[in-house]
PDB file of N, CA and C in Angstrom:
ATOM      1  N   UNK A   1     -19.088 -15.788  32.416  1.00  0.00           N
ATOM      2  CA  UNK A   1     -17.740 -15.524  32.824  1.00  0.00           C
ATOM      3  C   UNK A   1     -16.739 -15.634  31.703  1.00  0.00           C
ATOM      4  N   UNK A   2     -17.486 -16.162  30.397  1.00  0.00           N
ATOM      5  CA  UNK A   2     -16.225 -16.563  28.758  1.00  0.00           C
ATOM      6  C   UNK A   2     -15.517 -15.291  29.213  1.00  0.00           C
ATOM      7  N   UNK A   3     -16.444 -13.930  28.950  1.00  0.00           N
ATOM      8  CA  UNK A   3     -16.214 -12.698  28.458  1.00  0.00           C
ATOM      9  C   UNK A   3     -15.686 -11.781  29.628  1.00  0.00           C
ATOM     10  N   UNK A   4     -15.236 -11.847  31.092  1.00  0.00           N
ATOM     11  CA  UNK A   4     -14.872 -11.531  31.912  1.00  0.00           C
ATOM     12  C   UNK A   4     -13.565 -10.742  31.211  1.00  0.00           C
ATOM     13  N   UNK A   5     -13.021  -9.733  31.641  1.00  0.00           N
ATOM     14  CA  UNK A   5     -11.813  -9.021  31.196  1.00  0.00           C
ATOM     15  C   UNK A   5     -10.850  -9.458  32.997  1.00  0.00           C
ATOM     16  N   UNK A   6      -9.624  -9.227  32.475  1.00  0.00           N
ATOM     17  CA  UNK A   6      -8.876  -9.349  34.245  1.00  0.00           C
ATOM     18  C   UNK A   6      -9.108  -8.260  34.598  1.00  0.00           C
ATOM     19  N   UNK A   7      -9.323  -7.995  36.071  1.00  0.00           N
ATOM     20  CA  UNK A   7      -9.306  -7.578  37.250  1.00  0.00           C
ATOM     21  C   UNK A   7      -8.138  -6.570  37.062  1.00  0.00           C
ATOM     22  N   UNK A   8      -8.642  -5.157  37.724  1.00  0.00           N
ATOM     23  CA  UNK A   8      -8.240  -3.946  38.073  1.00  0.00           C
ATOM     24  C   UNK A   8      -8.200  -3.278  39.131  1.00  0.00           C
ATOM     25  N   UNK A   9      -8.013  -2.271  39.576  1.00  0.00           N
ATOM     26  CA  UNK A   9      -7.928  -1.404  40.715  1.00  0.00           C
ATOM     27  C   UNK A   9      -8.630  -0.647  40.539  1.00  0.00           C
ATOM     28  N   UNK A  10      -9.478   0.003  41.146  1.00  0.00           N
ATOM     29  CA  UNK A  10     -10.716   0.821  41.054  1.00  0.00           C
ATOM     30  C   UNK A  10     -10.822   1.618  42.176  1.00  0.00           C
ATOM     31  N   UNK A  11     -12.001   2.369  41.912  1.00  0.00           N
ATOM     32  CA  UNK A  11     -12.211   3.197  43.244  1.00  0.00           C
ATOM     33  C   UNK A  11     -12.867   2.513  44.659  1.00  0.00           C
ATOM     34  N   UNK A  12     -12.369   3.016  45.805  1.00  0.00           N
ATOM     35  CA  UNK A  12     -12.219   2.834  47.013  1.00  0.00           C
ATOM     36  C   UNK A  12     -14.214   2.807  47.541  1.00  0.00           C
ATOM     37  N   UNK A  13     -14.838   2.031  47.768  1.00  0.00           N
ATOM     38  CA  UNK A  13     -16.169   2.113  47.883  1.00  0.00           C
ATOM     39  C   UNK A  13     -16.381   1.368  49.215  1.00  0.00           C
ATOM     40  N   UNK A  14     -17.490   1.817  49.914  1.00  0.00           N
ATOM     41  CA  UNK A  14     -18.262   1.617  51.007  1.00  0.00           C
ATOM     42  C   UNK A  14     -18.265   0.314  51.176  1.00  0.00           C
ATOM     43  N   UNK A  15     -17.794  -0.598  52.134  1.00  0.00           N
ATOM     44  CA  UNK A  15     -18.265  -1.961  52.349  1.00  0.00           C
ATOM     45  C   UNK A  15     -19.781  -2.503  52.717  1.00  0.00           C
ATOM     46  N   UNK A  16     -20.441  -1.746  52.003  1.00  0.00           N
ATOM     47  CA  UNK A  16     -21.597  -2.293  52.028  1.00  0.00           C
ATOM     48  C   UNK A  16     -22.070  -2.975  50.328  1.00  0.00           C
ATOM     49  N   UNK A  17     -23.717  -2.992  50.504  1.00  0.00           N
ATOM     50  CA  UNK A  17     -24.357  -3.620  49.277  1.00  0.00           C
ATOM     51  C   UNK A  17     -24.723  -2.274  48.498  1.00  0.00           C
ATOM     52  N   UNK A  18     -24.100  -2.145  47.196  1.00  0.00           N
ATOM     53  CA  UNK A  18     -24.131  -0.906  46.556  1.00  0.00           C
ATOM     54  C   UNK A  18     -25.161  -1.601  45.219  1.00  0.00           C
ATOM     55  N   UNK A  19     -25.788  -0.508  44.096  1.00  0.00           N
ATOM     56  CA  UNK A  19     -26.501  -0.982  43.381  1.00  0.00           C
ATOM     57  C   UNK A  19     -25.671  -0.407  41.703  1.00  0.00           C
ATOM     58  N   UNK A  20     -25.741  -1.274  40.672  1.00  0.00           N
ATOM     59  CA  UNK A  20     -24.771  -1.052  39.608  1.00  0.00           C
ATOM     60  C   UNK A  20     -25.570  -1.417  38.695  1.00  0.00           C
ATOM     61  N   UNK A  21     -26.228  -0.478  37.903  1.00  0.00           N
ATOM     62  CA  UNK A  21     -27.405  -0.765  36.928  1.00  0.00           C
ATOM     63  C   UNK A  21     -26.901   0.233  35.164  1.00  0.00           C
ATOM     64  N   UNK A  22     -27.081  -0.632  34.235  1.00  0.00           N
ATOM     65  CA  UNK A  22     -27.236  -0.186  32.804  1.00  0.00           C
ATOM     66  C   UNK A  22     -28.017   1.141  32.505  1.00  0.00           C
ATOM     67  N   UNK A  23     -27.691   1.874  32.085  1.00  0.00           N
ATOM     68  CA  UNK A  23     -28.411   3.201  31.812  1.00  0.00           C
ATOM     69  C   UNK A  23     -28.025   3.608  30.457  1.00  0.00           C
ATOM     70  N   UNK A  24     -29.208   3.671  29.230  1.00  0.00           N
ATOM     71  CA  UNK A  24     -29.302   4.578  28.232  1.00  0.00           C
ATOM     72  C   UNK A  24     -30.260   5.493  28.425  1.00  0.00           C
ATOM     73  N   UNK A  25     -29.699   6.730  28.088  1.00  0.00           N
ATOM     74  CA  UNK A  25     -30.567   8.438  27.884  1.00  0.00           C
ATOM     75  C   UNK A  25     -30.935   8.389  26.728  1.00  0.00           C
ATOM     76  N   UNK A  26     -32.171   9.074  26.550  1.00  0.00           N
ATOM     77  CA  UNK A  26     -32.664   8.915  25.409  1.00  0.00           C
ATOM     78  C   UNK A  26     -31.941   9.644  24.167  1.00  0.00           C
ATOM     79  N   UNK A  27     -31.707   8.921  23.180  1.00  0.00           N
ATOM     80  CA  UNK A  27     -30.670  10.065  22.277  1.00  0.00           C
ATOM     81  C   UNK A  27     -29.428   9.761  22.777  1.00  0.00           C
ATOM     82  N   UNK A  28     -28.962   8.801  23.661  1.00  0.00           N
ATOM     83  CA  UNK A  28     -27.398   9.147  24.605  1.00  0.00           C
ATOM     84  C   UNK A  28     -26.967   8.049  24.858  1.00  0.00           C
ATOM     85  N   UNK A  29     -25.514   8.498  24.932  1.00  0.00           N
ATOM     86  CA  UNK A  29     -24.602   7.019  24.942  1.00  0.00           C
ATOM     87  C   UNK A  29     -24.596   6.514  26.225  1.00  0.00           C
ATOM     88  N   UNK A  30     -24.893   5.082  26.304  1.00  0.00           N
ATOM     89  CA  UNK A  30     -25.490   4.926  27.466  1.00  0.00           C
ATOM     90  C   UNK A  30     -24.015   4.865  28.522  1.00  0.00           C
ATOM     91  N   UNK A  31     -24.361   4.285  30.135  1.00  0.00           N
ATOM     92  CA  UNK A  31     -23.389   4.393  30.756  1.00  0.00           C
ATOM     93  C   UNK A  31     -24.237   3.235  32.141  1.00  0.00           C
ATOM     94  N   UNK A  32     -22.823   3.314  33.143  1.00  0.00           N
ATOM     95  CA  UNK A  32     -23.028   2.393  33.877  1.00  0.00           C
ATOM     96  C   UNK A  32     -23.550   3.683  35.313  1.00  0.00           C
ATOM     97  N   UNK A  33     -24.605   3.147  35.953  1.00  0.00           N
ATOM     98  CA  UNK A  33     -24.652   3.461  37.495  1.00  0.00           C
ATOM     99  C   UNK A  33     -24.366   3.017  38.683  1.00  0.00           C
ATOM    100  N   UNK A  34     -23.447   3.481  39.691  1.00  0.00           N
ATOM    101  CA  UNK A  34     -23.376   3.341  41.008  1.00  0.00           C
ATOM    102  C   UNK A  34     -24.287   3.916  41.761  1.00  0.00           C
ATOM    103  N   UNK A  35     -24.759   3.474  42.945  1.00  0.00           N
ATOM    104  CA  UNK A  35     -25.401   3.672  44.252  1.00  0.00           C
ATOM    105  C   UNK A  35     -24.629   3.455  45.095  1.00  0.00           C
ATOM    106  N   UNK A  36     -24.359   4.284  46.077  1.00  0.00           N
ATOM    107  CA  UNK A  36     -23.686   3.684  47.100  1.00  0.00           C
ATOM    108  C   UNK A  36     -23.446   4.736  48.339  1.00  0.00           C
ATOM    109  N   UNK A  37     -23.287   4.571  49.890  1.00  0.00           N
ATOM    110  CA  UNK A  37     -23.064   5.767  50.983  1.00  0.00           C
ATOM    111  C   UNK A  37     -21.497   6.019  50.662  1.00  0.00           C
ATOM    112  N   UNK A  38     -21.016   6.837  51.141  1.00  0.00           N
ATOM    113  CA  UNK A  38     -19.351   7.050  50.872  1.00  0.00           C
ATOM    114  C   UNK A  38     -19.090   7.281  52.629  1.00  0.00           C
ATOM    115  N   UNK A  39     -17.840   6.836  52.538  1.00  0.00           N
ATOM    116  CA  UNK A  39     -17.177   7.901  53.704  1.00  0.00           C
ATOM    117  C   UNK A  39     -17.658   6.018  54.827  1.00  0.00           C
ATOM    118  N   UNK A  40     -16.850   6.055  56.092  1.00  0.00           N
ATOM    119  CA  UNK A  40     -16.483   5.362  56.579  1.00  0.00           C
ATOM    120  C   UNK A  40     -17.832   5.186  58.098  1.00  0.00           C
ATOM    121  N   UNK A  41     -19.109   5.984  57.632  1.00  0.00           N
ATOM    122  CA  UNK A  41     -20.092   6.096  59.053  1.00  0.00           C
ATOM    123  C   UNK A  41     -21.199   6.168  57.841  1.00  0.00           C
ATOM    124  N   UNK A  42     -21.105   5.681  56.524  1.00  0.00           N
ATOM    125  CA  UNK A  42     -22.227   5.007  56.046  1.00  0.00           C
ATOM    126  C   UNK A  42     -23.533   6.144  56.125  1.00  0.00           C
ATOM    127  N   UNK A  43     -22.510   7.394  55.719  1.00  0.00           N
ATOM    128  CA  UNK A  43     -23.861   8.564  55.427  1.00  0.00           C
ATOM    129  C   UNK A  43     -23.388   9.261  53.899  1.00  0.00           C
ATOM    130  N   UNK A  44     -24.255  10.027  53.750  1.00  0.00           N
ATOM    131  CA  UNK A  44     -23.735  10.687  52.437  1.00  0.00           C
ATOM    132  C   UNK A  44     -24.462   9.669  50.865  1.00  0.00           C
ATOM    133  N   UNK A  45     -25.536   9.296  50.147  1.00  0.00           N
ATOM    134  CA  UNK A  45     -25.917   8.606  49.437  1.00  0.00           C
ATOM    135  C   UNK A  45     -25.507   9.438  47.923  1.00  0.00           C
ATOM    136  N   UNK A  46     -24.458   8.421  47.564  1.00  0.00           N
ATOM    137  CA  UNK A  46     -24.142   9.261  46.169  1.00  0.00           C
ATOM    138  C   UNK A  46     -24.726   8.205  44.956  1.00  0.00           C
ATOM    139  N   UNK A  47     -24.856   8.882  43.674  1.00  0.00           N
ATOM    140  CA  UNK A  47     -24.911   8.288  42.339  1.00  0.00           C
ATOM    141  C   UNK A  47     -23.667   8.420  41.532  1.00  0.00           C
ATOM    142  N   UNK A  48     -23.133   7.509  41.345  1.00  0.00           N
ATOM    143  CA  UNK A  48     -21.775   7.766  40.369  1.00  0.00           C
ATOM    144  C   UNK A  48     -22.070   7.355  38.749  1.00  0.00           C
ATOM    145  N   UNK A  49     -21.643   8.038  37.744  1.00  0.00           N
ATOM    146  CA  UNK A  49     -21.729   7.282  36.599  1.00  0.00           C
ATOM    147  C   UNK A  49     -20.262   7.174  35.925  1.00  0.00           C
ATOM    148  N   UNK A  50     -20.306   6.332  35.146  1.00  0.00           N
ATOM    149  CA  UNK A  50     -19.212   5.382  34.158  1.00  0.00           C
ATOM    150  C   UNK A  50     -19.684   5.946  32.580  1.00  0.00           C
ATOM    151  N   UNK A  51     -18.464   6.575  31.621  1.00  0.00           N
ATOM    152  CA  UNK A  51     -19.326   6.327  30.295  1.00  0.00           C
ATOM    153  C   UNK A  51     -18.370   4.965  29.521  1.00  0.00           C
ATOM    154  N   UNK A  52     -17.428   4.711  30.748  1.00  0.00           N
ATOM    155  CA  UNK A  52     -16.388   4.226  29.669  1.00  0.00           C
ATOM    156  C   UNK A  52     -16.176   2.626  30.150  1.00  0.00           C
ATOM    157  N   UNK A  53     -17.779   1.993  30.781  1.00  0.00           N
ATOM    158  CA  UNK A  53     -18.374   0.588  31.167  1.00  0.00           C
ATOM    159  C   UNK A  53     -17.191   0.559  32.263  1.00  0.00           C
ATOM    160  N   UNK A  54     -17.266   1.029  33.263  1.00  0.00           N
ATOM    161  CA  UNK A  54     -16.920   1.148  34.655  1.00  0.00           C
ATOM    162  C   UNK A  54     -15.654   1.075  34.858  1.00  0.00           C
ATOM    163  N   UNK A  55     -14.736   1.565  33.448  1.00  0.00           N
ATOM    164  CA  UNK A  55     -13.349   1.694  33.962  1.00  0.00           C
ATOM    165  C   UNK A  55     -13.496   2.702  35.086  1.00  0.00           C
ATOM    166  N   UNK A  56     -14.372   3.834  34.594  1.00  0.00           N
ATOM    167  CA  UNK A  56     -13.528   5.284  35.866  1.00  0.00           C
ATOM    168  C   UNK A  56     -15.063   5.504  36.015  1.00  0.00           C
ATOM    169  N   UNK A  57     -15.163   6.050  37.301  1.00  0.00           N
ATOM    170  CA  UNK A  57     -16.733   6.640  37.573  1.00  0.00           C
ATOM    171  C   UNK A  57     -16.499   7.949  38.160  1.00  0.00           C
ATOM    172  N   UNK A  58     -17.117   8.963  37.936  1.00  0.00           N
ATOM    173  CA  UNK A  58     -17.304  10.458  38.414  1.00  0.00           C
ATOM    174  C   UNK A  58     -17.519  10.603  40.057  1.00  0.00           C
ATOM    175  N   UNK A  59     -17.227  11.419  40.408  1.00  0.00           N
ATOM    176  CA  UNK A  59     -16.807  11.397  42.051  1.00  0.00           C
ATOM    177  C   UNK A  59     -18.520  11.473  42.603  1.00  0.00           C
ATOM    178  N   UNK A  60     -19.796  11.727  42.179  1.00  0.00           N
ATOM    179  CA  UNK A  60     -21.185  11.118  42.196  1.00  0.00           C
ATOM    180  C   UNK A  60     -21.731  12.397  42.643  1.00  0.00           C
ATOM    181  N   UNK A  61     -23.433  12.131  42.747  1.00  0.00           N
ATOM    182  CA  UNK A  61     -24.280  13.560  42.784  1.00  0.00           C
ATOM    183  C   UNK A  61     -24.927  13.031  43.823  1.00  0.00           C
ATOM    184  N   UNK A  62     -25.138  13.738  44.800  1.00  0.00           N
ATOM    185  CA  UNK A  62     -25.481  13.456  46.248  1.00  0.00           C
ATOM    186  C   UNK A  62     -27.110  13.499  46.011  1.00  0.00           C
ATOM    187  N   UNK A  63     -27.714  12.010  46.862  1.00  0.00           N
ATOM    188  CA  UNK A  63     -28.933  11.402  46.854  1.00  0.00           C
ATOM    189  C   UNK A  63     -29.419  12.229  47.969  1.00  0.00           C
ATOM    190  N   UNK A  64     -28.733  12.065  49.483  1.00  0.00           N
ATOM    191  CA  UNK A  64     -28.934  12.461  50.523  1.00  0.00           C
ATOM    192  C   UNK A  64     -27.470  12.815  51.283  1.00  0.00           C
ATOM    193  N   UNK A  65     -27.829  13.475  52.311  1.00  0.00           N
ATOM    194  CA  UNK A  65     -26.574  13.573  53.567  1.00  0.00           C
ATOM    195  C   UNK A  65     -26.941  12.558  54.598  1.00  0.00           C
ATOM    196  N   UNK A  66     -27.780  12.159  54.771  1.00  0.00           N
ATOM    197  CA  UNK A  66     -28.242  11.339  55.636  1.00  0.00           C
ATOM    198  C   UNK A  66     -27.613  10.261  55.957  1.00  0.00           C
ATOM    199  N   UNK A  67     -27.475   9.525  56.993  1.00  0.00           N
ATOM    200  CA  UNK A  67     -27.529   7.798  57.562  1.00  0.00           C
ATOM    201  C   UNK A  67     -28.301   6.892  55.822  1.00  0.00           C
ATOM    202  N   UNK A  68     -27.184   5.934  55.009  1.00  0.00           N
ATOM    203  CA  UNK A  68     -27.601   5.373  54.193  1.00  0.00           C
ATOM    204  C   UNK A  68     -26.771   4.120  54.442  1.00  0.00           C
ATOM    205  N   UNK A  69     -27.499   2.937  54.002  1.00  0.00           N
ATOM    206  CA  UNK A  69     -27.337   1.297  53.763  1.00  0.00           C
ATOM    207  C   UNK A  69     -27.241   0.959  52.581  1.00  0.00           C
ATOM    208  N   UNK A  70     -28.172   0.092  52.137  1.00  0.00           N
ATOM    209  CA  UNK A  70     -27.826  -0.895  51.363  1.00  0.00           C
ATOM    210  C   UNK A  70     -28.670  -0.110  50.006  1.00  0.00           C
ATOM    211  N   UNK A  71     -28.936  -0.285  49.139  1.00  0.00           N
ATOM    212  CA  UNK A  71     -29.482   0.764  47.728  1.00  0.00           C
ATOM    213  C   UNK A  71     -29.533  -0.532  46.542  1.00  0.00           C
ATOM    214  N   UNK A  72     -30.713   0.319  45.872  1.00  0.00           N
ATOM    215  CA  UNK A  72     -30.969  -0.611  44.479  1.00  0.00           C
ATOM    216  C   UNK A  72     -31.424   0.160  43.550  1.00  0.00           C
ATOM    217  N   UNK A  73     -30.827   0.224  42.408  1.00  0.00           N
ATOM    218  CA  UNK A  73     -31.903   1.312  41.249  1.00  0.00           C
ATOM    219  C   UNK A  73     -31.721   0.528  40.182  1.00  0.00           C
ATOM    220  N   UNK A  74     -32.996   0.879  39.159  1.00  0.00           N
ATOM    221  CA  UNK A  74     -33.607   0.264  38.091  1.00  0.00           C
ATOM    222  C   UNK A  74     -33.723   2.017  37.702  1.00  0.00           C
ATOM    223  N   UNK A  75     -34.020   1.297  35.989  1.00  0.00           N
ATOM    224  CA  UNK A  75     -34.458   2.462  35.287  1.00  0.00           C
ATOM    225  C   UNK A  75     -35.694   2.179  35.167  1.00  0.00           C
ATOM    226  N   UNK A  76     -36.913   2.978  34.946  1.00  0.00           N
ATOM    227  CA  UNK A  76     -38.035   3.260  34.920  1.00  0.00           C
ATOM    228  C   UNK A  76     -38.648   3.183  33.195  1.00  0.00           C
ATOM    229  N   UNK A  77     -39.899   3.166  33.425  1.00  0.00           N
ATOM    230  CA  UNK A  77     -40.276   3.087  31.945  1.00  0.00           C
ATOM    231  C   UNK A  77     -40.037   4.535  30.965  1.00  0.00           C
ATOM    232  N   UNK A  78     -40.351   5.206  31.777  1.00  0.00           N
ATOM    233  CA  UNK A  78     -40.127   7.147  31.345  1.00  0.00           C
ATOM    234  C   UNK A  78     -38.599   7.328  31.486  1.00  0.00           C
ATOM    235  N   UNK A  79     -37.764   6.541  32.103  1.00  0.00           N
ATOM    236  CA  UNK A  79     -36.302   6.765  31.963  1.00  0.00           C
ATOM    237  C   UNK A  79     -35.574   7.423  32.709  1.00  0.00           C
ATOM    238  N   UNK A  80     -36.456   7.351  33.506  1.00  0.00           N
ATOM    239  CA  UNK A  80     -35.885   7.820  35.023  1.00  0.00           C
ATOM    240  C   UNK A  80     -35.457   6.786  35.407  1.00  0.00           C
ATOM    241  N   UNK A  81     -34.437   7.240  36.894  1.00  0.00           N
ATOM    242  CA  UNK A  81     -34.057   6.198  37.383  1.00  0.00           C
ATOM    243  C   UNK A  81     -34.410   6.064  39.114  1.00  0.00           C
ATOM    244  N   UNK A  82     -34.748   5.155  39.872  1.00  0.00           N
ATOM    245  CA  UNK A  82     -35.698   4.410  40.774  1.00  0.00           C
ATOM    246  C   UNK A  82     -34.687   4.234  41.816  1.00  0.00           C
ATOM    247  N   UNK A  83     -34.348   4.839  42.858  1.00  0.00           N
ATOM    248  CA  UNK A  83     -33.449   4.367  44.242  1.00  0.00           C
ATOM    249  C   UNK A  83     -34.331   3.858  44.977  1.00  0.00           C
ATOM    250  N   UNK A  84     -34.462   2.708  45.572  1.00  0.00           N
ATOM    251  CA  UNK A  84     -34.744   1.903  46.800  1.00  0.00           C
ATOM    252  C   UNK A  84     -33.480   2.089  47.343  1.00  0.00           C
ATOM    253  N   UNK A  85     -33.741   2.896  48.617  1.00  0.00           N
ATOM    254  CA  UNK A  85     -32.384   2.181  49.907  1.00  0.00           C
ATOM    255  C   UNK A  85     -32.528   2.390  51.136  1.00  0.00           C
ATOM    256  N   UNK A  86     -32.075   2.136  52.204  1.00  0.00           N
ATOM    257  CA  UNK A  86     -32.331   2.358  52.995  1.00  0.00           C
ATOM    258  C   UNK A  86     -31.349   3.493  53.790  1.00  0.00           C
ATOM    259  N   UNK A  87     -32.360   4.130  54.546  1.00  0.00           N
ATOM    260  CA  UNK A  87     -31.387   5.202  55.390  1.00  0.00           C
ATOM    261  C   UNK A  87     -32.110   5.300  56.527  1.00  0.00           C
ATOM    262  N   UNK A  88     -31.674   6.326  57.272  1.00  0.00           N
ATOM    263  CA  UNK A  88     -31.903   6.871  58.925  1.00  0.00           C
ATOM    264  C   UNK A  88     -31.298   8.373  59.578  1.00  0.00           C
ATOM    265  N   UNK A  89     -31.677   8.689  60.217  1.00  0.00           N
ATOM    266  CA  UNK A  89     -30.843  10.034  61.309  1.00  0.00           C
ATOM    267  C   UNK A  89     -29.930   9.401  61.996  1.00  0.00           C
ATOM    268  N   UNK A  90     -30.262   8.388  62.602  1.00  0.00           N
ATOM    269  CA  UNK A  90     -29.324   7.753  64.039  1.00  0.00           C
ATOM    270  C   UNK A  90     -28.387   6.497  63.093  1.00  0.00           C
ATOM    271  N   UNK A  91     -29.092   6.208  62.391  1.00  0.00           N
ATOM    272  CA  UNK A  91     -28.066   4.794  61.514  1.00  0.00           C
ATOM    273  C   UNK A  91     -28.771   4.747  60.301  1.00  0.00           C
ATOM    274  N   UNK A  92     -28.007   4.043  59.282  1.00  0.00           N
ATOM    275  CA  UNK A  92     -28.690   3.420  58.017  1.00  0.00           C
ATOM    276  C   UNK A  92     -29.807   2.492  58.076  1.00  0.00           C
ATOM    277  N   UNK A  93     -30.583   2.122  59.144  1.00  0.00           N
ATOM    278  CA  UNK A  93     -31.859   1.169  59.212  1.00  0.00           C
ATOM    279  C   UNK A  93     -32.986   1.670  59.390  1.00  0.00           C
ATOM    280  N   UNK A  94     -33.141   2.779  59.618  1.00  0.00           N
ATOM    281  CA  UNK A  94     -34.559   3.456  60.674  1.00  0.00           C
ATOM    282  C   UNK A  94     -35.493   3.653  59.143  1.00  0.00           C
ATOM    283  N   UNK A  95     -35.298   3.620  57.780  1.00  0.00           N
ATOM    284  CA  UNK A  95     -36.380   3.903  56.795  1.00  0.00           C
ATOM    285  C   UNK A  95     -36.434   3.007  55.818  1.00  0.00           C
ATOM    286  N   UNK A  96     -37.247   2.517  55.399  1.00  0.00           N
ATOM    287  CA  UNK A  96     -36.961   2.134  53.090  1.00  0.00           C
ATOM    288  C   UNK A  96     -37.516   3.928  52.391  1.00  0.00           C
ATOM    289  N   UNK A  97     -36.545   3.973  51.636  1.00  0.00           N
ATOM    290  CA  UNK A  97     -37.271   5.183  51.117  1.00  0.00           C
ATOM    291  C   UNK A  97     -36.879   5.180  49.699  1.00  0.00           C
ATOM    292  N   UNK A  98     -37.741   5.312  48.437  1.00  0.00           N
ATOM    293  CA  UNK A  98     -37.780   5.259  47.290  1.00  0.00           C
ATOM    294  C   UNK A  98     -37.207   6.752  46.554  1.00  0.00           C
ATOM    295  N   UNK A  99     -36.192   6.745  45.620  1.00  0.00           N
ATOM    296  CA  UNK A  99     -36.118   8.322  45.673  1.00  0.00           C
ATOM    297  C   UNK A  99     -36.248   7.995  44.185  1.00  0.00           C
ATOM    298  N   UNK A 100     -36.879   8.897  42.844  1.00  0.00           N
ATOM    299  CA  UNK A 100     -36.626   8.770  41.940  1.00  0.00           C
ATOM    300  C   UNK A 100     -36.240  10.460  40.724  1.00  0.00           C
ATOM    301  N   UNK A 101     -34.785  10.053  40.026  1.00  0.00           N
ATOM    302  CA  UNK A 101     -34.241  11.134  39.632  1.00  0.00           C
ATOM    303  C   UNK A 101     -34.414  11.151  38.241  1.00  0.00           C
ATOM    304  N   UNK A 102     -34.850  12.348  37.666  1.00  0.00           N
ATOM    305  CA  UNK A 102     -34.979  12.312  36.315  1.00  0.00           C
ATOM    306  C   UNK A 102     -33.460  11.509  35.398  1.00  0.00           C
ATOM    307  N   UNK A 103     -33.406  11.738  33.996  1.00  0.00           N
ATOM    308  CA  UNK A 103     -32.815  11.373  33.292  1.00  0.00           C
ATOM    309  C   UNK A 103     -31.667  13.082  32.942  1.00  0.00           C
ATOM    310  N   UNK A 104     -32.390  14.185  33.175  1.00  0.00           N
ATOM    311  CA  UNK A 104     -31.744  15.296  33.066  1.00  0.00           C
ATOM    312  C   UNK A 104     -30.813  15.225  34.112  1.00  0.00           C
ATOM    313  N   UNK A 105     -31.334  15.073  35.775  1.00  0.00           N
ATOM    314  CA  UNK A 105     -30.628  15.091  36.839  1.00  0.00           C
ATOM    315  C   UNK A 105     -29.293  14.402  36.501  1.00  0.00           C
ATOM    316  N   UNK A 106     -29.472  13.196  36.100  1.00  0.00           N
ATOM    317  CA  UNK A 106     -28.496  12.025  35.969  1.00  0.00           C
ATOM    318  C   UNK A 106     -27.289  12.430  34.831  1.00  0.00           C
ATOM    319  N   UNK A 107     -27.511  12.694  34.305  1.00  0.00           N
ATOM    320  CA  UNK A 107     -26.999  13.713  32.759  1.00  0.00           C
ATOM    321  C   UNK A 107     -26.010  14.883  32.948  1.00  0.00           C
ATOM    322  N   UNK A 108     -26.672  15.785  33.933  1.00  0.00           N
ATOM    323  CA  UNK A 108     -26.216  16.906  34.443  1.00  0.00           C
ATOM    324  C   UNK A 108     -25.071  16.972  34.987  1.00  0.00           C
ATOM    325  N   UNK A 109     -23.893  18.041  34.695  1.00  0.00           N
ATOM    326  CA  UNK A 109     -22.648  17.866  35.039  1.00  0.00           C
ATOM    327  C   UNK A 109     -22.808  17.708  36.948  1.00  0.00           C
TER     328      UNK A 109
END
């Protein structure tokens, strides 16, 4: 906490458990990742990225349309990156489902 900067205003995010993981591309300046459902009925699973360590994040690249919960991603040994989260048709609980997106995907405008 030495190195904590003060507290800002940021973007408006899902009251749920979202996932916020370190990402370098190979060759590339690395950046921060969001996971998270948008929108107020907890559907819609977006990826947002940060290049500028989470002052501003990009409006995100859609995981699913689906019923989504709670989400976790890691980067992978090949440099991909690894979604655990949970989703559903009827609500965000009915699955665990693993989704994993290249490093191009993630990259890609």
């Amino acid at each position: 906490g030495i190195t904590w900067t003060p507290a800002r205003t940021g973007i408006t995010v899902t009251p749920v458990a979202c996932a916020l993981e370190r990402f370098v591309p190979t060759g590339g300046k690395g950046r921060l990742l969001w996971t998270g459902p948008i929108g107020k009925e907890r559907k819609h699973l977006v990826l947002r990225t940060s290049t500028d360590d989470g002052k501003t994040f990009g409006s995100g690249k859609t995981l699913s349309t689906d019923f989504a919960a709670y989400s976790e991603t890691a980067v992978l040994k090949d440099n991909s990156v690894g979604v655990l989260w949970e989703r559903g048709t009827k609500t965000g609980y009915e699955f665990i489902t693993f989704t994993r997106v290249n490093q191009d995907w993630v990259l890609a405008p």
